[in-house]
PDB file of N, CA and C in Angstrom:
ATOM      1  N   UNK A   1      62.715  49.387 140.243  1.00  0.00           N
ATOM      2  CA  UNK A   1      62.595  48.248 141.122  1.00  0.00           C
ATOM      3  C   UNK A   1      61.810  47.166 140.373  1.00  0.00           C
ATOM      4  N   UNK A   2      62.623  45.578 140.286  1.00  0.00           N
ATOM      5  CA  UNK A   2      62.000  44.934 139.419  1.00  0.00           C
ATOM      6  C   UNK A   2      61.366  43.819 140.637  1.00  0.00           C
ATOM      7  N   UNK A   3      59.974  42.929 140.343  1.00  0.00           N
ATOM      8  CA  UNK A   3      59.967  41.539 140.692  1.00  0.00           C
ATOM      9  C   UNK A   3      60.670  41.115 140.416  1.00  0.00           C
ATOM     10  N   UNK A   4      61.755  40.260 140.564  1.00  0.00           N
ATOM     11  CA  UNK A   4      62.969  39.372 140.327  1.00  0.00           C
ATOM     12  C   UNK A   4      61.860  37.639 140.348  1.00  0.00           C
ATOM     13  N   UNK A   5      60.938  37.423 140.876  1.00  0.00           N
ATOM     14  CA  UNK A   5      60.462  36.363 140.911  1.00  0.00           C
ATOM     15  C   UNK A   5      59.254  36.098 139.882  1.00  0.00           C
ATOM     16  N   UNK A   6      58.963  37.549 139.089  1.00  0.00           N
ATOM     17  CA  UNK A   6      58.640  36.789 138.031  1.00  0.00           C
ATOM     18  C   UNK A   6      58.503  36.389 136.635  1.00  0.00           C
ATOM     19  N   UNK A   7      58.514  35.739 135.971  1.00  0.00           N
ATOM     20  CA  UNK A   7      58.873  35.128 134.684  1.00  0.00           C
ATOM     21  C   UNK A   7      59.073  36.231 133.913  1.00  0.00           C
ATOM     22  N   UNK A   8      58.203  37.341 133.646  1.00  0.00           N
ATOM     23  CA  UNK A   8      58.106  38.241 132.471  1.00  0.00           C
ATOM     24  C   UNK A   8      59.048  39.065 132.943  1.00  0.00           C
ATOM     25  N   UNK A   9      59.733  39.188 133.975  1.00  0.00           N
ATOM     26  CA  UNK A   9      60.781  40.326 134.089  1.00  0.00           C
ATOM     27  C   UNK A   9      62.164  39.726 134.977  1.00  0.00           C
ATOM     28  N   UNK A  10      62.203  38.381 135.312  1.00  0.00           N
ATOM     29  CA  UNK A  10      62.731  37.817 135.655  1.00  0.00           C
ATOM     30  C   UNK A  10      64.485  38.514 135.283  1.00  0.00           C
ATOM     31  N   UNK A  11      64.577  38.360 134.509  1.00  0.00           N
ATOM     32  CA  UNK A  11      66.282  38.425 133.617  1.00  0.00           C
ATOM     33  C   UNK A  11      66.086  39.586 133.514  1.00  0.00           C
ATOM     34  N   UNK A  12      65.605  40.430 134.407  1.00  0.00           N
ATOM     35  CA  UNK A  12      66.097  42.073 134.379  1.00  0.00           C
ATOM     36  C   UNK A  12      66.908  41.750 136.128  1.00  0.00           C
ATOM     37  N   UNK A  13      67.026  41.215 136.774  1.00  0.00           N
ATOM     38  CA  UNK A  13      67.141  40.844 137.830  1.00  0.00           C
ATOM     39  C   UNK A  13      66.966  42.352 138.822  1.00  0.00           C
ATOM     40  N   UNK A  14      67.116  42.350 139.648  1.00  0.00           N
ATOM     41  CA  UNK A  14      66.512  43.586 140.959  1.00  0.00           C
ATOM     42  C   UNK A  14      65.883  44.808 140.037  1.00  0.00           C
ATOM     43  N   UNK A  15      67.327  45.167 139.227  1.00  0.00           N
ATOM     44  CA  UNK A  15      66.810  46.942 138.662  1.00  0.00           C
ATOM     45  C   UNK A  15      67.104  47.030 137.300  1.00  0.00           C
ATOM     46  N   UNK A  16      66.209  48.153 136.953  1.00  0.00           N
ATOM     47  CA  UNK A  16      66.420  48.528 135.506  1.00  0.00           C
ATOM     48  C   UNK A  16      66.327  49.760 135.772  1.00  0.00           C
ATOM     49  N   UNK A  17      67.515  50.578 134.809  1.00  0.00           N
ATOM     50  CA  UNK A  17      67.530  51.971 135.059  1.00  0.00           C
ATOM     51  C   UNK A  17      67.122  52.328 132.968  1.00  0.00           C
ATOM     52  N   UNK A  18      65.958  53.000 133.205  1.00  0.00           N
ATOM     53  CA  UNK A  18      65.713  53.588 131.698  1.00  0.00           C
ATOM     54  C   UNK A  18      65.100  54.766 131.595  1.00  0.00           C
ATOM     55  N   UNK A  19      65.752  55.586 130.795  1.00  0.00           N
ATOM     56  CA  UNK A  19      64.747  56.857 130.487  1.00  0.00           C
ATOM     57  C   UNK A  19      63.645  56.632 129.922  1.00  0.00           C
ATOM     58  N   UNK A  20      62.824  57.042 130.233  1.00  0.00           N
ATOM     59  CA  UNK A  20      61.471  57.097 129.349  1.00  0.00           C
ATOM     60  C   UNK A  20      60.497  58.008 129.937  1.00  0.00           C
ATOM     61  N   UNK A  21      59.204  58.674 129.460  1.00  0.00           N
ATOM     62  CA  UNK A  21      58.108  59.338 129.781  1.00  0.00           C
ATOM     63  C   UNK A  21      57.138  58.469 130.760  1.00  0.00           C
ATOM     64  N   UNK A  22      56.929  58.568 131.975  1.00  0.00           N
ATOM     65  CA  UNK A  22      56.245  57.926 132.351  1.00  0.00           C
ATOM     66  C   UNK A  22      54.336  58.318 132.498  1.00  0.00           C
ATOM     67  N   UNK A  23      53.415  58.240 132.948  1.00  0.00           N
ATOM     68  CA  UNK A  23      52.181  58.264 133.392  1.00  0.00           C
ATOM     69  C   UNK A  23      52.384  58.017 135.100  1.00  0.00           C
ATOM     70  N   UNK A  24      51.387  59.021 135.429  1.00  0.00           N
ATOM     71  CA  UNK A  24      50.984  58.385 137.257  1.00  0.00           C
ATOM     72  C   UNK A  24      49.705  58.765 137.370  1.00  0.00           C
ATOM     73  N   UNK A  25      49.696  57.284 137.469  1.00  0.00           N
ATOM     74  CA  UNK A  25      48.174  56.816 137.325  1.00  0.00           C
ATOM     75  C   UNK A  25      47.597  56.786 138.414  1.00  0.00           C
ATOM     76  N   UNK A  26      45.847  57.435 138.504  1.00  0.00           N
ATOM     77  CA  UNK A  26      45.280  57.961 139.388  1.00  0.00           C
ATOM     78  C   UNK A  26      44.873  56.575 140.286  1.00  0.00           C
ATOM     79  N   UNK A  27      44.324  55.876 139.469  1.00  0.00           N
ATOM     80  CA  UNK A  27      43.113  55.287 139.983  1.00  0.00           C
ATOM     81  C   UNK A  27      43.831  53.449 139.427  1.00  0.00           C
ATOM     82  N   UNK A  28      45.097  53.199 139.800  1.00  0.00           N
ATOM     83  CA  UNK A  28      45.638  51.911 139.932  1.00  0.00           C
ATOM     84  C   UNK A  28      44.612  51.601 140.477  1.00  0.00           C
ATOM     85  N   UNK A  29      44.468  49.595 139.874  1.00  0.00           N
ATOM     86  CA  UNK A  29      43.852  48.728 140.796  1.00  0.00           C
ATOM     87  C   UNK A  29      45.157  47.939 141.217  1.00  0.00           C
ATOM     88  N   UNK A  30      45.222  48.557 142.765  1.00  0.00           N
ATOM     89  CA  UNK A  30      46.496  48.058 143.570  1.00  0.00           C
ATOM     90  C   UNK A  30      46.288  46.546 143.666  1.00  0.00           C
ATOM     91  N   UNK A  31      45.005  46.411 144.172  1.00  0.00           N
ATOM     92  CA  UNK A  31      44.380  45.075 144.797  1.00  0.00           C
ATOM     93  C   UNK A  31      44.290  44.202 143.394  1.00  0.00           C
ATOM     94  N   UNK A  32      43.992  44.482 142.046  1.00  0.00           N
ATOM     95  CA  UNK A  32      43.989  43.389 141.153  1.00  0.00           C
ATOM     96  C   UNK A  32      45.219  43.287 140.556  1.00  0.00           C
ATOM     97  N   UNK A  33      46.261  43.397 140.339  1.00  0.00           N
ATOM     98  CA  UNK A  33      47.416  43.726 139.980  1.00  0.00           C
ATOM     99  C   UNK A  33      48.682  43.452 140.214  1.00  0.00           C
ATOM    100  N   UNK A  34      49.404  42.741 139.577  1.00  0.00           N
ATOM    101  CA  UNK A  34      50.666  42.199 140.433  1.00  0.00           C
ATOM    102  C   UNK A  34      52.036  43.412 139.419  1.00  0.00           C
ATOM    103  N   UNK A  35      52.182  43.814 140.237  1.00  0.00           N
ATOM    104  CA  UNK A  35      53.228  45.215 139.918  1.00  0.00           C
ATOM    105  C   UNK A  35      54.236  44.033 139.519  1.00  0.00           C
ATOM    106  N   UNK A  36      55.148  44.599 138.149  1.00  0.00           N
ATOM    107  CA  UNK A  36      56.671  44.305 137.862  1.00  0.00           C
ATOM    108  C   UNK A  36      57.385  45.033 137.925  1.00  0.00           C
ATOM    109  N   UNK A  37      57.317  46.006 137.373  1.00  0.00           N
ATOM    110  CA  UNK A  37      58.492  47.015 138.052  1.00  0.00           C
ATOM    111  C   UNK A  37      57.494  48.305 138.315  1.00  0.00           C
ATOM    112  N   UNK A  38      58.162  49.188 139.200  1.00  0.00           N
ATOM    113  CA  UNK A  38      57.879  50.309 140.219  1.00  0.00           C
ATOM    114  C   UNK A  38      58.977  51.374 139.851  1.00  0.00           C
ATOM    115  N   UNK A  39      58.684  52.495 139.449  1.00  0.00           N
ATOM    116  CA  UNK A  39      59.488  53.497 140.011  1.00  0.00           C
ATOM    117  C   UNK A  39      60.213  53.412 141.383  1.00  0.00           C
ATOM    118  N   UNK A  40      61.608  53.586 141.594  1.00  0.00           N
ATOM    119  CA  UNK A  40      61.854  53.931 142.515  1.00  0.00           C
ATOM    120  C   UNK A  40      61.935  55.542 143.019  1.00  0.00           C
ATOM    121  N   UNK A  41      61.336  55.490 143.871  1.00  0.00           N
ATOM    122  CA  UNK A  41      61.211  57.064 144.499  1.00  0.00           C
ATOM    123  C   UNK A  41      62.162  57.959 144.589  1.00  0.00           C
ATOM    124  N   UNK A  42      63.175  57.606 145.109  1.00  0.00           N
ATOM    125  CA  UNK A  42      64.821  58.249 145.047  1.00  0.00           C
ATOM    126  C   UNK A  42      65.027  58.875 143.722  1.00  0.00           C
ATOM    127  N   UNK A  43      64.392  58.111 142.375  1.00  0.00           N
ATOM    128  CA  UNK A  43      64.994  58.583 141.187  1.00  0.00           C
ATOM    129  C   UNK A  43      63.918  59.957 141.018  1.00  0.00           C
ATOM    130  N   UNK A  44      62.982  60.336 141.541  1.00  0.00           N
ATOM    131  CA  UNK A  44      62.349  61.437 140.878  1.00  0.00           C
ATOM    132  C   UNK A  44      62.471  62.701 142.000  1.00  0.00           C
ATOM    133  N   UNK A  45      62.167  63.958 141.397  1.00  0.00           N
ATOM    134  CA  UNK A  45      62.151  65.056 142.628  1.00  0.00           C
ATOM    135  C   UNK A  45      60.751  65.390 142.786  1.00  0.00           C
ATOM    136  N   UNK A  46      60.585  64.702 143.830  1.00  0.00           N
ATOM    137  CA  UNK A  46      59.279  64.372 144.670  1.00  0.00           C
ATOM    138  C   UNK A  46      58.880  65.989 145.105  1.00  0.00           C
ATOM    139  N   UNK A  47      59.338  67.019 144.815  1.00  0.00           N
ATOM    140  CA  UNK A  47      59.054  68.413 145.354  1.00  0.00           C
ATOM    141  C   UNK A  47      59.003  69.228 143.906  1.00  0.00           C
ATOM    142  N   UNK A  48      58.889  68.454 143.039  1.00  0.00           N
ATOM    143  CA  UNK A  48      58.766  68.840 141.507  1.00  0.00           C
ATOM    144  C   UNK A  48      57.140  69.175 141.358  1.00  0.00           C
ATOM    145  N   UNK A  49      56.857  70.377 140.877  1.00  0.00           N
ATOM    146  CA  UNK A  49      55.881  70.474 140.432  1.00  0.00           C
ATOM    147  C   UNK A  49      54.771  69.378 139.889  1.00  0.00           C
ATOM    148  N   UNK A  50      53.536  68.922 140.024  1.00  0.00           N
ATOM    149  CA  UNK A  50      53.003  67.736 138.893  1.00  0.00           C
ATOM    150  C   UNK A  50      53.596  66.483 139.534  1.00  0.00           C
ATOM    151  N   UNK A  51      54.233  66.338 140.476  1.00  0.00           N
ATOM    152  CA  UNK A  51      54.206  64.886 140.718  1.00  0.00           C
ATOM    153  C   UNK A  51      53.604  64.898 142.248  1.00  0.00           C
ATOM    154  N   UNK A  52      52.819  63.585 141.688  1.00  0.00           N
ATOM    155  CA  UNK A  52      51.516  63.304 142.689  1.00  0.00           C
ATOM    156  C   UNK A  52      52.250  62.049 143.362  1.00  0.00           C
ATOM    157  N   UNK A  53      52.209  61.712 144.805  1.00  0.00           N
ATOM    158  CA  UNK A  53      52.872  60.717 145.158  1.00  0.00           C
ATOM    159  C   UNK A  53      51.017  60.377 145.607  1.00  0.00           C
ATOM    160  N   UNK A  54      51.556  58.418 145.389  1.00  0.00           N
ATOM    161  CA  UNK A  54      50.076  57.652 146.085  1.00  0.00           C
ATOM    162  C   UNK A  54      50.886  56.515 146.742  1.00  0.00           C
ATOM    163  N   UNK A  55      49.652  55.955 147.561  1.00  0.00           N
ATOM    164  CA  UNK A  55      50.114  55.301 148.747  1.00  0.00           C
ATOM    165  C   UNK A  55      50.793  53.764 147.803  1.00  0.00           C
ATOM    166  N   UNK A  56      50.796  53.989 146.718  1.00  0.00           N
ATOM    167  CA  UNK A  56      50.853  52.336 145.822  1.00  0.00           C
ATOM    168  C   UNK A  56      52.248  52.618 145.140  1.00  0.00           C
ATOM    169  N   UNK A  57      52.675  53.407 145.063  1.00  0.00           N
ATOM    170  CA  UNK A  57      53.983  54.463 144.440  1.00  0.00           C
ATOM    171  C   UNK A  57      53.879  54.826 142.988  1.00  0.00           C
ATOM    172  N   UNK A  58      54.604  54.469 142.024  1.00  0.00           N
ATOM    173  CA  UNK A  58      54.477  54.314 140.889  1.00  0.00           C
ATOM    174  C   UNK A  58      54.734  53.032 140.129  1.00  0.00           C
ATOM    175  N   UNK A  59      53.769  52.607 139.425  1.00  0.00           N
ATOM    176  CA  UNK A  59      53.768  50.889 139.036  1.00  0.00           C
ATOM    177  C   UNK A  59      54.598  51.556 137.661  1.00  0.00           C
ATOM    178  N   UNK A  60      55.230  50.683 136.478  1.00  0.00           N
ATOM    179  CA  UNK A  60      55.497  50.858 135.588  1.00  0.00           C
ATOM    180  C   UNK A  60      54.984  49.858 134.830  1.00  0.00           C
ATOM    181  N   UNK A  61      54.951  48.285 135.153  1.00  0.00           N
ATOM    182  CA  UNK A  61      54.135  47.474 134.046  1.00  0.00           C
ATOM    183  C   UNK A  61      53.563  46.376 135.386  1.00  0.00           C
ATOM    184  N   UNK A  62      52.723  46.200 134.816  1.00  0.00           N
ATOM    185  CA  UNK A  62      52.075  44.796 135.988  1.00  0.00           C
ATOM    186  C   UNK A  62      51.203  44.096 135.238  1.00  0.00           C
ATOM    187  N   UNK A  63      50.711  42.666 135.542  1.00  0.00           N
ATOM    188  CA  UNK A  63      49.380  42.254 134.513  1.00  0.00           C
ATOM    189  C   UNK A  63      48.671  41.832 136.156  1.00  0.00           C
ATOM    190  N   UNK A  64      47.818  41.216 135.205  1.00  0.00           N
ATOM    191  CA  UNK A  64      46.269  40.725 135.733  1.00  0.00           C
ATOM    192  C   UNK A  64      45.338  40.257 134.897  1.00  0.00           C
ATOM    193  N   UNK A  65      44.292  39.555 135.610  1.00  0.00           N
ATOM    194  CA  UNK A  65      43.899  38.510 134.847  1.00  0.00           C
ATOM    195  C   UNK A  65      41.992  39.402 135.145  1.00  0.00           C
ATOM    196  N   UNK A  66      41.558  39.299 133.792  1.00  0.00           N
ATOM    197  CA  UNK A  66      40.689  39.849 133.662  1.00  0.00           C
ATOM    198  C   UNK A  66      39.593  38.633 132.779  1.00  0.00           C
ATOM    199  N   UNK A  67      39.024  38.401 133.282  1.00  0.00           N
ATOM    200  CA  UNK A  67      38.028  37.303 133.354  1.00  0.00           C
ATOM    201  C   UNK A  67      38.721  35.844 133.266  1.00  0.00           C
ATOM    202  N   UNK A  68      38.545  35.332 131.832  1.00  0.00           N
ATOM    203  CA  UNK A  68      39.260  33.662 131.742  1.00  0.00           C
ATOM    204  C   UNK A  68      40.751  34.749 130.832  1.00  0.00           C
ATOM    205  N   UNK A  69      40.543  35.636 130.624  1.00  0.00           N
ATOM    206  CA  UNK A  69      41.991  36.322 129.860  1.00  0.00           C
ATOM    207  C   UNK A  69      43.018  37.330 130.710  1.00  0.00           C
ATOM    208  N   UNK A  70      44.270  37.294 130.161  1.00  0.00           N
ATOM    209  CA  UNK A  70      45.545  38.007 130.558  1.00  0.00           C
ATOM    210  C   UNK A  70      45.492  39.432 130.176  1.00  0.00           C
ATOM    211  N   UNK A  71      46.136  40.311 130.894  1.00  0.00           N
ATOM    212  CA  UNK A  71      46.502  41.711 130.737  1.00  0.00           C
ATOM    213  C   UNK A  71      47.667  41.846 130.673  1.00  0.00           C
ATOM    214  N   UNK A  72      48.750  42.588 129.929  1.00  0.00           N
ATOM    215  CA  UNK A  72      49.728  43.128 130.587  1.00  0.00           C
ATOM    216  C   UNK A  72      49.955  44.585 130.049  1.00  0.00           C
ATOM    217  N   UNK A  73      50.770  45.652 131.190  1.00  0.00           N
ATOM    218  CA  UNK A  73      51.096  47.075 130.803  1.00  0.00           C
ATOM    219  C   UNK A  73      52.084  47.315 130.997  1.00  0.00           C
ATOM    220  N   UNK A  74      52.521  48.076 130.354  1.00  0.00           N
ATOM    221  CA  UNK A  74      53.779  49.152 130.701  1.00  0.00           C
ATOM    222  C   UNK A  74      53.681  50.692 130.528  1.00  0.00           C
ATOM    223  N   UNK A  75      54.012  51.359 131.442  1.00  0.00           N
ATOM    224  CA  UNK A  75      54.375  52.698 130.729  1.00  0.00           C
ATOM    225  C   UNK A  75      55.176  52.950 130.523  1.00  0.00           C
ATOM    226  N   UNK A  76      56.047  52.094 129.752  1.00  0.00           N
ATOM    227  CA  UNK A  76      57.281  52.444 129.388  1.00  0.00           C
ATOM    228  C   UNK A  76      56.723  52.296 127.268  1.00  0.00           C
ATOM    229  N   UNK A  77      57.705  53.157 126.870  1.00  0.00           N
ATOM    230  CA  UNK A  77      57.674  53.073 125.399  1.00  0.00           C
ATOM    231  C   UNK A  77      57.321  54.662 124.500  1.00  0.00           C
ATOM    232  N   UNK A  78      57.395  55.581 125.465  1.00  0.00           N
ATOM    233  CA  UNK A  78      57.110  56.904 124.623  1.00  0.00           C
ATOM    234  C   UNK A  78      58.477  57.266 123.907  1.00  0.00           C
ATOM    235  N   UNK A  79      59.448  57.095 124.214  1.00  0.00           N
ATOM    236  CA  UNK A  79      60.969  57.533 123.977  1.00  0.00           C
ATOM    237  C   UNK A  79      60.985  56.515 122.618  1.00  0.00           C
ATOM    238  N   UNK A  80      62.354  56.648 121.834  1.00  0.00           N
ATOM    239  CA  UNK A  80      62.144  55.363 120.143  1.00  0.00           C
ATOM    240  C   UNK A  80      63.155  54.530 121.098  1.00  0.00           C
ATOM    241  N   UNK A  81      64.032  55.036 121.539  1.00  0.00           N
ATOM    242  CA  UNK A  81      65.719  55.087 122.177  1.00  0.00           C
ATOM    243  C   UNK A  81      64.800  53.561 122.989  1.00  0.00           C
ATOM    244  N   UNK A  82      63.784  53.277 123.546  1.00  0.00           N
ATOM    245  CA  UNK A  82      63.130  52.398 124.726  1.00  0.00           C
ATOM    246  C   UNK A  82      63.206  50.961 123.768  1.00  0.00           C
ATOM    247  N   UNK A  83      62.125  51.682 122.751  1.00  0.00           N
ATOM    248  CA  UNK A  83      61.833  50.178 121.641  1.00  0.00           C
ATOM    249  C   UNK A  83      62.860  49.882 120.998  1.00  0.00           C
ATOM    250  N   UNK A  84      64.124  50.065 121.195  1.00  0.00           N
ATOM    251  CA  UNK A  84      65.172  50.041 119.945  1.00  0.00           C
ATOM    252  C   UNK A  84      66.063  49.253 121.668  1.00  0.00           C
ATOM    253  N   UNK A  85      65.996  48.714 122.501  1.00  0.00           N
ATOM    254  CA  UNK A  85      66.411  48.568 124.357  1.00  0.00           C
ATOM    255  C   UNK A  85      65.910  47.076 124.225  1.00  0.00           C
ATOM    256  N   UNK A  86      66.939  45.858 124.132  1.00  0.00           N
ATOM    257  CA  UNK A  86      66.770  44.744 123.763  1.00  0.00           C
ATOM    258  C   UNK A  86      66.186  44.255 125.062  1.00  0.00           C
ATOM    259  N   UNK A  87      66.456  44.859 126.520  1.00  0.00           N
ATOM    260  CA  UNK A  87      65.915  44.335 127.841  1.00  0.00           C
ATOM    261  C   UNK A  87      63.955  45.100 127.361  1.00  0.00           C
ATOM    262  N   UNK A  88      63.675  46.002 126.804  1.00  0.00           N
ATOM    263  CA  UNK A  88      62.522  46.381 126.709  1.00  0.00           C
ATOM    264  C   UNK A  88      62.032  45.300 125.645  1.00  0.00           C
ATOM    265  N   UNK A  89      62.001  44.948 124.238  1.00  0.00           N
ATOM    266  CA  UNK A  89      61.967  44.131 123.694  1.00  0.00           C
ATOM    267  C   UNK A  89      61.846  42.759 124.343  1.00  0.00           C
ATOM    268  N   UNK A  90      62.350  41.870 125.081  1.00  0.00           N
ATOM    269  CA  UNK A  90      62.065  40.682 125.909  1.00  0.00           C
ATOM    270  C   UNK A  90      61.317  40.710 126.752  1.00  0.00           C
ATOM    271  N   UNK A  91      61.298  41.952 127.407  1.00  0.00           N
ATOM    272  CA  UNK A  91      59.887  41.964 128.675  1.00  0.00           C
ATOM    273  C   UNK A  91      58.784  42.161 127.422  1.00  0.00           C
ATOM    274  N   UNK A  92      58.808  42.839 126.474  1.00  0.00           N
ATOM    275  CA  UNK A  92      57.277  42.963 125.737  1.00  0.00           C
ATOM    276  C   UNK A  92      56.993  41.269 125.038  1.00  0.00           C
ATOM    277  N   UNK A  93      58.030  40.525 124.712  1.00  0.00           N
ATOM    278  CA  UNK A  93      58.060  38.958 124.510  1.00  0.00           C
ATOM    279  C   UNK A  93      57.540  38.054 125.494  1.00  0.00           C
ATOM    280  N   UNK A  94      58.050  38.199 126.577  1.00  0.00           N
ATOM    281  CA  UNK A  94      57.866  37.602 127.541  1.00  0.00           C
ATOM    282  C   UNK A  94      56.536  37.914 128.026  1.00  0.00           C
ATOM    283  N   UNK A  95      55.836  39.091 128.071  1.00  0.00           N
ATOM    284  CA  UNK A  95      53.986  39.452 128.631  1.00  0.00           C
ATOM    285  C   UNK A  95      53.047  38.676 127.249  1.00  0.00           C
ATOM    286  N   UNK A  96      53.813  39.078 126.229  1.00  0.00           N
ATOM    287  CA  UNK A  96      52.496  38.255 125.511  1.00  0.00           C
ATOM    288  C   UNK A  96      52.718  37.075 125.210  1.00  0.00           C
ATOM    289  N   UNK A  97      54.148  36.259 125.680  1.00  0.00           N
ATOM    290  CA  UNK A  97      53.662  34.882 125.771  1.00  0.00           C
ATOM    291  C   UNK A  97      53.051  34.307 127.272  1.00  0.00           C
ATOM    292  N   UNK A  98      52.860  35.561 128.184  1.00  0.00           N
ATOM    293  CA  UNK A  98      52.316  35.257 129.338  1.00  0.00           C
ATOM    294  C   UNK A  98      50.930  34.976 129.163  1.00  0.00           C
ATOM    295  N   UNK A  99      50.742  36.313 128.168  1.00  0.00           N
ATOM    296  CA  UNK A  99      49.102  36.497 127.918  1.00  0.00           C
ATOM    297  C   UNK A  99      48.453  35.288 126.850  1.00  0.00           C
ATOM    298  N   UNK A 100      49.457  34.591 126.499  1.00  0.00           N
ATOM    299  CA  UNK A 100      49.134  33.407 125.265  1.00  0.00           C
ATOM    300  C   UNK A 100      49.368  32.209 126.220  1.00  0.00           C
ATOM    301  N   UNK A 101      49.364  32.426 127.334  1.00  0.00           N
ATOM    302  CA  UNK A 101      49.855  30.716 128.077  1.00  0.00           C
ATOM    303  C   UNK A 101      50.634  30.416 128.050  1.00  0.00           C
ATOM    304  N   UNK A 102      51.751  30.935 127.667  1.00  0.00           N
ATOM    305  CA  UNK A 102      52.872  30.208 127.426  1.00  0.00           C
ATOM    306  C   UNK A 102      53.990  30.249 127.960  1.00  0.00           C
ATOM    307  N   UNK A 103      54.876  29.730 128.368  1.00  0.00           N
ATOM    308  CA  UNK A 103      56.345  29.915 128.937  1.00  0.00           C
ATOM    309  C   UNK A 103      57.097  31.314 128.536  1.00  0.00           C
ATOM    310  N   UNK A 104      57.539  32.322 129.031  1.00  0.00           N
ATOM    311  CA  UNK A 104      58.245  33.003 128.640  1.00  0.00           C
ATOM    312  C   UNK A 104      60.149  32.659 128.773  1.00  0.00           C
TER     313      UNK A 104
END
């Protein structure tokens, strides 16, 4: 599930479907954080051993602004098959010209 409204993930429009290793992260800051894409829930087996569901779901990249400076994350990128994924490549373009001020 993508933000469609904003810049750094914009031109993925609604969804992106990618394999990769994810993280589920304990202790998201829901409240500082503007989620870009989310796991959608449907795609995992929620009765699988090790998966922890939280009330925030699963974020996959979001930024935030941490003092006068930019953040951005993903947990996407353990797989090579991800970085070699020209839609993965433009979202990582697009966050650090977010994080540089700049137009993506």
């Amino acid at each position: 599930m993508v933000d469609p409204g904003d810049p750094v993930v914009a031109f993925l429009g609604n969804f992106l479907q990618i394999e990769d290793e994810i993280y589920q992260i304990s202790d998201f800051d829901y409240r500082g954080s503007h989620v870009l894409l989310r796991l959608d829930p449907s795609s995992v087996d929620l009765g699988k051993t090790g998966v922890h569901q939280r009330f925030y779901g699963w974020p996959l990249a979001w930024k935030r602004f941490y003092g006068q400076g930019r953040v951005f994350y993903t947990a996407f990128g353990h797989e090579a098959s991800v970085w070699q994924d020209r839609r993965y490549q433009r979202m990582l373009t697009n966050a650090i010209l977010w994080c540089m001020r700049r137009s993506p």
